[in-house]
N, C-alpha and C. Protein backbone atom coordinates (compact mmCIF):
# COMPACT_ATOMS: atom_id res chain seq x y z
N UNK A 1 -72.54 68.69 -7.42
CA UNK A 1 -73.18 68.19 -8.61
C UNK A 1 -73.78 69.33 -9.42
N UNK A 2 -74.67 70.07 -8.85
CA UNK A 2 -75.41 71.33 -9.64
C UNK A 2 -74.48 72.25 -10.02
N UNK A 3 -74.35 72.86 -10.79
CA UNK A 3 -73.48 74.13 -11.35
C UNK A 3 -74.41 75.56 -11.68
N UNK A 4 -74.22 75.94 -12.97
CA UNK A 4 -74.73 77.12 -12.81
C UNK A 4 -76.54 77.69 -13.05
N UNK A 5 -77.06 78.13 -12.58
CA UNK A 5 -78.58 78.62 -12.52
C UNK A 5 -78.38 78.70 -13.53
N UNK A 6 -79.34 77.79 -14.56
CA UNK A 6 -79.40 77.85 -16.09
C UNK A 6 -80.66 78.95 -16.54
N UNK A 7 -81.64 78.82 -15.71
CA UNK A 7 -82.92 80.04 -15.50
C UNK A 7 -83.93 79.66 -14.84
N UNK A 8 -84.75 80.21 -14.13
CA UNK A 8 -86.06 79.79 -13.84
C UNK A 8 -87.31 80.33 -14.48
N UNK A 9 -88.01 79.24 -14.64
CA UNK A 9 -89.09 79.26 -15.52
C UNK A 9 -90.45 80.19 -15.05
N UNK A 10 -91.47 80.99 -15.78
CA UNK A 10 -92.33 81.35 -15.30
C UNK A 10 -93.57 80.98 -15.84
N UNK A 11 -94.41 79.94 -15.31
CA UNK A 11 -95.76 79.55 -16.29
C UNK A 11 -96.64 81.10 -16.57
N UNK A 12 -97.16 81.47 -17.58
CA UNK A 12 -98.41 82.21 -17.99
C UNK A 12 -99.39 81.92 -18.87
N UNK A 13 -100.34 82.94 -18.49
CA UNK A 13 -101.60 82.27 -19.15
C UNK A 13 -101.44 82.98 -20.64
N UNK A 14 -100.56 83.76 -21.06
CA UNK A 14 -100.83 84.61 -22.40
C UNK A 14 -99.26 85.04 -22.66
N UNK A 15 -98.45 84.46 -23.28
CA UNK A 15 -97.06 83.87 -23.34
C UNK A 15 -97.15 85.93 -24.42
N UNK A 16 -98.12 85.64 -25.41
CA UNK A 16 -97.64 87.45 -25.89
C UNK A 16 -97.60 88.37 -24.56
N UNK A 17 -98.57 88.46 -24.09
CA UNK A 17 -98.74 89.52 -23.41
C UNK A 17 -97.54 89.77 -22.32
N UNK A 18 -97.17 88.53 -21.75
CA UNK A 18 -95.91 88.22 -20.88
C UNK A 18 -94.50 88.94 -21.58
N UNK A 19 -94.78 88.58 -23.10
CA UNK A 19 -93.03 88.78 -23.17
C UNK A 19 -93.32 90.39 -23.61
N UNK A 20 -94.70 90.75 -23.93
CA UNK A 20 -94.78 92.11 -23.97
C UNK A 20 -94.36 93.20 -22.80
N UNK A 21 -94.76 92.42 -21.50
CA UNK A 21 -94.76 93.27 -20.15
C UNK A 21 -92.67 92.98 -20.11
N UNK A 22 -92.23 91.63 -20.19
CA UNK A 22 -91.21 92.09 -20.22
C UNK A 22 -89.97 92.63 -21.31
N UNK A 23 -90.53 92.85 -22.48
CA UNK A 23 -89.49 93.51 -23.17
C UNK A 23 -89.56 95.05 -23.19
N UNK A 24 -91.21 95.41 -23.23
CA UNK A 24 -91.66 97.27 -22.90
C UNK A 24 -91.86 97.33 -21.78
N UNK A 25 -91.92 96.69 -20.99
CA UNK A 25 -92.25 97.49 -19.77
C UNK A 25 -90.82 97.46 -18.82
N UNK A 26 -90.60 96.17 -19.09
CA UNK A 26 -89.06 96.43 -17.99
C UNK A 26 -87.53 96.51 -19.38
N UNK A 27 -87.78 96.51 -19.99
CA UNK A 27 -86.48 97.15 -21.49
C UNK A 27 -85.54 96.14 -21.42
N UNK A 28 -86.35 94.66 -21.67
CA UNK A 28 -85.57 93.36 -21.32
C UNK A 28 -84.70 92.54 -22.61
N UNK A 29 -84.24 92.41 -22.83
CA UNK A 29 -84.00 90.90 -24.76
C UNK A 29 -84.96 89.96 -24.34
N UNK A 30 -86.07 89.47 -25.33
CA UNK A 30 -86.77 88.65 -24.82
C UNK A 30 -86.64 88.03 -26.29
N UNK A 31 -86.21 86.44 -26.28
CA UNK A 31 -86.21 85.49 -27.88
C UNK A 31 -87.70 85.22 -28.46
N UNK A 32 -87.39 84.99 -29.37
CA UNK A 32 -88.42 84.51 -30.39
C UNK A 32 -89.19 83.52 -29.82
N UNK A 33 -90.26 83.18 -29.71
CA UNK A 33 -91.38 81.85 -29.32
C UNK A 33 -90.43 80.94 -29.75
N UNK A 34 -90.41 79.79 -29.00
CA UNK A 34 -90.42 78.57 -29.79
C UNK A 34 -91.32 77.45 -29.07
N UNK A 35 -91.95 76.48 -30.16
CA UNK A 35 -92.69 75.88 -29.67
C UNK A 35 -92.08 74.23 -29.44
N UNK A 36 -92.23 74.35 -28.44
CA UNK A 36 -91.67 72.41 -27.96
C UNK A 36 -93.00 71.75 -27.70
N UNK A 37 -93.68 70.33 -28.87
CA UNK A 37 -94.35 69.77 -28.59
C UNK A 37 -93.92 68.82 -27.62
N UNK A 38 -93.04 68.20 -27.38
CA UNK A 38 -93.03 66.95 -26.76
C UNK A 38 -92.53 67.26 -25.29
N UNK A 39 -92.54 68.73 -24.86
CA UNK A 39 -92.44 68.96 -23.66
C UNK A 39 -94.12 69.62 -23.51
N UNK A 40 -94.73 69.67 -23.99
CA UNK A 40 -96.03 70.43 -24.19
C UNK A 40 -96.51 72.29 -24.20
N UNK A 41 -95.47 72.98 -24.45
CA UNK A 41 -94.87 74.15 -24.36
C UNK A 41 -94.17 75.25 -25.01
N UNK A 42 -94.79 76.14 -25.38
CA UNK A 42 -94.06 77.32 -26.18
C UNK A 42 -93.35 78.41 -24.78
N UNK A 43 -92.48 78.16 -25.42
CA UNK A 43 -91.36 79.62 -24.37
C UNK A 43 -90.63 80.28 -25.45
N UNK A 44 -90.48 81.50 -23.96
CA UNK A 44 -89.48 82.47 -25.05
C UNK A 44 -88.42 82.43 -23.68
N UNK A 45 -87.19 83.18 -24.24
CA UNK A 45 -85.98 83.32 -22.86
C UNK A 45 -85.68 84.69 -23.19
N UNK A 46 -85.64 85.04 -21.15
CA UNK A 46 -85.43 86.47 -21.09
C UNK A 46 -84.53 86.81 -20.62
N UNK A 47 -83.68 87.33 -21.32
CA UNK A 47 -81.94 86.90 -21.08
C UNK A 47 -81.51 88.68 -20.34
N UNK A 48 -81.10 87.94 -19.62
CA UNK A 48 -80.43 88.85 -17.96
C UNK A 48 -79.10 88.49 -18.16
N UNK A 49 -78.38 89.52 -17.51
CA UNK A 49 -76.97 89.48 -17.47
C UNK A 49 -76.04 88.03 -17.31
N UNK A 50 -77.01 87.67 -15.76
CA UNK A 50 -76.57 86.74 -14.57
C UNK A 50 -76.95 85.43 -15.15
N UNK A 51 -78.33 85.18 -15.75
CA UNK A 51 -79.55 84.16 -16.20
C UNK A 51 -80.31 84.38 -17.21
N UNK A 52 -81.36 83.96 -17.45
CA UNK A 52 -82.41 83.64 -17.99
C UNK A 52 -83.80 83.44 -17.14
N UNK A 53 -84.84 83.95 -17.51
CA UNK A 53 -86.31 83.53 -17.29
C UNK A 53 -86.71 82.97 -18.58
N UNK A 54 -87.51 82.17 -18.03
CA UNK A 54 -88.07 81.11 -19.21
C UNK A 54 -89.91 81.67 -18.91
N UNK A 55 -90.68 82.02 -19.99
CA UNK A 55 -91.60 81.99 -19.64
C UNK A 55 -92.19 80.98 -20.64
N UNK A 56 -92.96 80.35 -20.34
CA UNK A 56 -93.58 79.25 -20.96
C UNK A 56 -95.77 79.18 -20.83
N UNK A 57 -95.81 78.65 -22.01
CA UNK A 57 -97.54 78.35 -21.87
C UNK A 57 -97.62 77.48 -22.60
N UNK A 58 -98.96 76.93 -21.89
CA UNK A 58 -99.29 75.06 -22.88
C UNK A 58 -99.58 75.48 -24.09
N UNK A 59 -98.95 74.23 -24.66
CA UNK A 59 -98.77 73.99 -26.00
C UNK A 59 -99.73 72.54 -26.06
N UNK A 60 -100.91 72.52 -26.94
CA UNK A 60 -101.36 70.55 -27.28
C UNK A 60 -101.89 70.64 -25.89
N UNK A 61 -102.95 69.28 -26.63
CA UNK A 61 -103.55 68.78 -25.28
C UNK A 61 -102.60 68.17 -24.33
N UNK A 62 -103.23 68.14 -23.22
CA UNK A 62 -102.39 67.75 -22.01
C UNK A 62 -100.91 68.02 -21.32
N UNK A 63 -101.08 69.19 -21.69
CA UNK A 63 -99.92 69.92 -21.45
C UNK A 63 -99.67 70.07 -20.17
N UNK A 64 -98.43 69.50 -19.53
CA UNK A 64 -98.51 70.35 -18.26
C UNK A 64 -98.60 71.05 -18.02
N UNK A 65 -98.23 71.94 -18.46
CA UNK A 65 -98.74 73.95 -17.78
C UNK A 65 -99.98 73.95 -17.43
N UNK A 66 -100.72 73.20 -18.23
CA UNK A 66 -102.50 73.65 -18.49
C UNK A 66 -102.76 73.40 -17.41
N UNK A 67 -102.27 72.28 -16.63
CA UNK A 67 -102.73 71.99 -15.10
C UNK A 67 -102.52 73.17 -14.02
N UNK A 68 -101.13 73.55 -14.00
CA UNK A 68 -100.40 74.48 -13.03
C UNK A 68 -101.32 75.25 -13.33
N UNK A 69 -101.73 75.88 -14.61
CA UNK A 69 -102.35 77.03 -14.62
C UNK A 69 -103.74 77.04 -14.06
N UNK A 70 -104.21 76.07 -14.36
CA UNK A 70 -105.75 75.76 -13.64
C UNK A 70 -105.41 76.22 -12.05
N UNK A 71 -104.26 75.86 -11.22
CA UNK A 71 -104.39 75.85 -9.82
C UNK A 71 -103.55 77.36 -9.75
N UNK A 72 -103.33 77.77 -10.97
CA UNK A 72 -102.51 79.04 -10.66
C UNK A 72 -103.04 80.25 -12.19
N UNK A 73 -103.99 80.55 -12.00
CA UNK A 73 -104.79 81.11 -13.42
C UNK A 73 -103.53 82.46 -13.48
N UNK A 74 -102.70 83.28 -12.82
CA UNK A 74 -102.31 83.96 -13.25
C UNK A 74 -101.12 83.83 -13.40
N UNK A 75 -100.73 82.62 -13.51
CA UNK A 75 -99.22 82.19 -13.74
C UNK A 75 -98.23 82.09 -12.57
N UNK A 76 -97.34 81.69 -12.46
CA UNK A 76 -96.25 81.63 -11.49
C UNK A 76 -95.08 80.47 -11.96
N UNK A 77 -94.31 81.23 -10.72
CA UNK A 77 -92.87 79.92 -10.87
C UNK A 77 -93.23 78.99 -10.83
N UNK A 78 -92.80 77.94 -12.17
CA UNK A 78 -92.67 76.69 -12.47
C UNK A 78 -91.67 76.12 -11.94
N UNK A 79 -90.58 76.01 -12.38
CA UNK A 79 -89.42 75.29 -11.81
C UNK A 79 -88.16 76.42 -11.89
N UNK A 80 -87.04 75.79 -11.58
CA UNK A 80 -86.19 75.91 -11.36
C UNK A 80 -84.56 75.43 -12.52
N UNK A 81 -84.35 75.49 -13.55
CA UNK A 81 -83.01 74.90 -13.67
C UNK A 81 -81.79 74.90 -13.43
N UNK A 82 -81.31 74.37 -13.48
CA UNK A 82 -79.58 74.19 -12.54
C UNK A 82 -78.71 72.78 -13.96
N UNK A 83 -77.60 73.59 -14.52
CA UNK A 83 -76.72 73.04 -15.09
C UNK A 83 -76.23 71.80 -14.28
N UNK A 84 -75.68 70.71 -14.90
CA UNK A 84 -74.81 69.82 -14.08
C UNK A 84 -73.97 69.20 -15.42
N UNK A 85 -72.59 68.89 -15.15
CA UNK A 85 -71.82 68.29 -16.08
C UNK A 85 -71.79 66.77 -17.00
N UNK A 86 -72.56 66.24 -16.39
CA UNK A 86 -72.95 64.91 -16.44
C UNK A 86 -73.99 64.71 -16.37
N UNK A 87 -75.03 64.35 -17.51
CA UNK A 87 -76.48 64.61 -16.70
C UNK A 87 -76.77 63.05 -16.33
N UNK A 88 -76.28 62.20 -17.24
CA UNK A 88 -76.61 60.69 -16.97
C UNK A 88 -75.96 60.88 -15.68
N UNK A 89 -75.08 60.83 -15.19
CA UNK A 89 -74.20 60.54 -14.01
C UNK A 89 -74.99 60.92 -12.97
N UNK A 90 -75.37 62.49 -13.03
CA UNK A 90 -76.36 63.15 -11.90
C UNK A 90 -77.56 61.96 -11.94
N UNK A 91 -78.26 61.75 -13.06
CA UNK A 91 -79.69 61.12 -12.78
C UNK A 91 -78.93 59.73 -11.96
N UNK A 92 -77.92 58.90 -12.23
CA UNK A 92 -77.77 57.87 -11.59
C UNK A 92 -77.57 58.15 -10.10
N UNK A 93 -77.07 59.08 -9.92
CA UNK A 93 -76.93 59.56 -8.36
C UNK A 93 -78.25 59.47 -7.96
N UNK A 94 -78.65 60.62 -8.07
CA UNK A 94 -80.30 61.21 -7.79
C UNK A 94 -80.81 59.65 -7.33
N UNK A 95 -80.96 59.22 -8.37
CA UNK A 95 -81.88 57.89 -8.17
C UNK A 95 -81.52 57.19 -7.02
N UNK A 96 -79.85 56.94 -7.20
CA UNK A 96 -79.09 56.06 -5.94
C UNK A 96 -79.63 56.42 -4.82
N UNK A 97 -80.03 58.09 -4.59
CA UNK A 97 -79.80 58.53 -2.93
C UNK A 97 -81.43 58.52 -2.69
N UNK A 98 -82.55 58.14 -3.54
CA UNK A 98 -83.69 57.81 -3.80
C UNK A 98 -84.31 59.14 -3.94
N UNK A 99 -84.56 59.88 -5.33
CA UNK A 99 -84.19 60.77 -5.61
C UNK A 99 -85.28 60.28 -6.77
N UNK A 100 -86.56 61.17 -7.21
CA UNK A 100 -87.57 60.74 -8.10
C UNK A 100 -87.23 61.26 -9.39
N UNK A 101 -86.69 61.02 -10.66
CA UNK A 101 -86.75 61.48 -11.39
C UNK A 101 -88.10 60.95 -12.48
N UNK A 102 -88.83 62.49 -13.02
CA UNK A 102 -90.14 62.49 -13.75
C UNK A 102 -89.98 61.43 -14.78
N UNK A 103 -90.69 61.17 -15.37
CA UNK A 103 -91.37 60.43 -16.61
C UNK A 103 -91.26 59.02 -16.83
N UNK A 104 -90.05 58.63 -17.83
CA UNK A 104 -89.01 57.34 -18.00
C UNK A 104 -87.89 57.48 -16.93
N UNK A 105 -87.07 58.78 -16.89
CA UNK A 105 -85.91 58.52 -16.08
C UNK A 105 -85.09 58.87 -16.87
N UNK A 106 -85.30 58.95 -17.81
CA UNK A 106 -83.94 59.75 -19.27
C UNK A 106 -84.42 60.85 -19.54
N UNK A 107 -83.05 61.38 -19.60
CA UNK A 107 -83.03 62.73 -20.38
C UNK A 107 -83.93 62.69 -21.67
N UNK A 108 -84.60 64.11 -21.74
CA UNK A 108 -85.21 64.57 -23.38
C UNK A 108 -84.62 65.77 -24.24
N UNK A 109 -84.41 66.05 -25.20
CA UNK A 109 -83.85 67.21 -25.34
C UNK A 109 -84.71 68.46 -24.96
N UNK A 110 -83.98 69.64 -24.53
CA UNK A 110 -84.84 70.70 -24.13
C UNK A 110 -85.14 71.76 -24.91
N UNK A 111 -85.13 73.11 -24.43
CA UNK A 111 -85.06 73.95 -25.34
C UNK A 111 -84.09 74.74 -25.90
N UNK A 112 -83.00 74.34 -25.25
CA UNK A 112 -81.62 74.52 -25.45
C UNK A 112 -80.78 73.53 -26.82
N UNK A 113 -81.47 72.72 -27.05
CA UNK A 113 -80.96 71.45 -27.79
C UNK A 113 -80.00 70.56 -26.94
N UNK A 114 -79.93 70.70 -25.36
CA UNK A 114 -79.38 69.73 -24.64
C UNK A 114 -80.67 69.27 -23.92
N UNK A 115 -79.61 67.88 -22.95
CA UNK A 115 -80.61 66.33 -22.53
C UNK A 115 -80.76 67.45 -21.13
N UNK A 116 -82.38 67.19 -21.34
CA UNK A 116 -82.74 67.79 -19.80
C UNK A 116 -83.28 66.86 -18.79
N UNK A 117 -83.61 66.58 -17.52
CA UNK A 117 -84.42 66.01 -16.84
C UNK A 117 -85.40 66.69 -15.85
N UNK A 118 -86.25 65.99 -15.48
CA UNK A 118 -87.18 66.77 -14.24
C UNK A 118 -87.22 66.07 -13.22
N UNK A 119 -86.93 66.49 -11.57
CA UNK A 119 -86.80 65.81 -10.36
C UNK A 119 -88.67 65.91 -9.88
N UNK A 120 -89.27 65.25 -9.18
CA UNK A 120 -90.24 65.18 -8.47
C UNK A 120 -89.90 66.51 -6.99
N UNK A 121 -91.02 67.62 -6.97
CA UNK A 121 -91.06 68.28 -6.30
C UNK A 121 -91.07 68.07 -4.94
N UNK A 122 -91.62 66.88 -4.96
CA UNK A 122 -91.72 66.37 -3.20
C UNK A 122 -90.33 66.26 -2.85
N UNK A 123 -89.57 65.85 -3.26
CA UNK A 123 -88.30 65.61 -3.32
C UNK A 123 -87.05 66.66 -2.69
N UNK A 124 -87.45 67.99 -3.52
CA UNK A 124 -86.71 69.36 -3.17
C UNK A 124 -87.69 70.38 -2.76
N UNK A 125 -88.19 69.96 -1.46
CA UNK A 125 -89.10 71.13 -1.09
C UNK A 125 -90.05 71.76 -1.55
N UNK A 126 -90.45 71.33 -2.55
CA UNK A 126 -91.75 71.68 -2.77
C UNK A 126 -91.18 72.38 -4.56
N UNK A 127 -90.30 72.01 -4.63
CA UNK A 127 -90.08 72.98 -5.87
C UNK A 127 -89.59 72.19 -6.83
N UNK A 128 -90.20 72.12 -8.21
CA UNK A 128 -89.53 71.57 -9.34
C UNK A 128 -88.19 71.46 -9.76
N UNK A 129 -87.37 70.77 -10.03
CA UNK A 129 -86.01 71.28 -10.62
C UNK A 129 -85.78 70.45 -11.63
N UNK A 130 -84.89 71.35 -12.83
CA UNK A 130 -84.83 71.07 -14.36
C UNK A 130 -83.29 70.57 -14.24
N UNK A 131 -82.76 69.46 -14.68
CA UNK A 131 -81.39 69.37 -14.69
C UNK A 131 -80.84 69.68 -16.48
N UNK A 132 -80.16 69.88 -16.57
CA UNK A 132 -79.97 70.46 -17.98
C UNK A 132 -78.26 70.26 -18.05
N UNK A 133 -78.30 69.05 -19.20
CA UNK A 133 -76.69 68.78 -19.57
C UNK A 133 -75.62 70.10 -20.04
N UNK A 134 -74.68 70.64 -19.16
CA UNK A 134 -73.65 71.63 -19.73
C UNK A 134 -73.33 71.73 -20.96
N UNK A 135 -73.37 72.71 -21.54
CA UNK A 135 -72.81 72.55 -22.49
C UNK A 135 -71.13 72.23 -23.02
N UNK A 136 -70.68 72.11 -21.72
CA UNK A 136 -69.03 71.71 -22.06
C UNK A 136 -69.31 70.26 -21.77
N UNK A 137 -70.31 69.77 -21.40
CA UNK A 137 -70.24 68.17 -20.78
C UNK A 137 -70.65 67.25 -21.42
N UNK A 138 -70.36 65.93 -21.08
CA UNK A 138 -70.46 64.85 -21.71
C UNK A 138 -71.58 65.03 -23.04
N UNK A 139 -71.85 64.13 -24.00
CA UNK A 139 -73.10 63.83 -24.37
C UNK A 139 -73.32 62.92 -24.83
């Protein structure tokens, strides 16, 4: 079902200073801010050969990050994403094999401009995962 490591995300508390350490300090491509209200979140992507890092910070009240960051003041891995070809198809699986998917249960668009979803961490070991519709796949 999963395909390719789309990137993993890194929460911080100071989204400049982050993409500062990685564009001068390690001589990285790091994109432009963009801000996603309805995921609660400004990221930039730090584009690697292989992947992407996503670093992200709350955006608006009640942001999720704002939480993580409270239990993690100097930032850390958020989640995880992983491509899949089908994302409706995957979430109907997921669910079938009892499999928590976050919010409603539908895809939202991400920061990619494809349908993303979020699995419940309890679920995969303790770790978040982002499903994110291919871009050759359905929509």
């Amino acid at each position: 079902m999963i395909g390719r490591l789309n990137h993993i995300a890194i929460a911080v508390p100071d989204l400049d200073a982050a993409t500062a350490q990685y564009r001068d300090t390690l001589g990285a491509e790091v994109s432009a801010p963009q801000s996603l209200p309805e995921h609660g979140v400004t990221v930039v992507f730090v584009n690697l050969p292989n992947t992407k890092l996503e670093l992200l910070e709350p955006l608006g009240e009640g942001s999720p990050i704002a939480g993580f960051l409270e239990k993690n003041p100097a930032g850390g891995m958020h989640h995880i994403c992983f491509e899949v070809e089908d994302i409706a198809a995957a979430a109907a699986k997921l669910t079938a094999d009892g499999a928590r998917v976050l919010g409603d249960g539908q895809p939202r668009t991400g920061a990619h401009g494809l349908p993303v979803l979020f699995l419940h961490p309890k679920d995969f070991n303790g770790t978040l995962i982002e499903l994110e519709q291919a871009e050759t796949g359905p929509r």
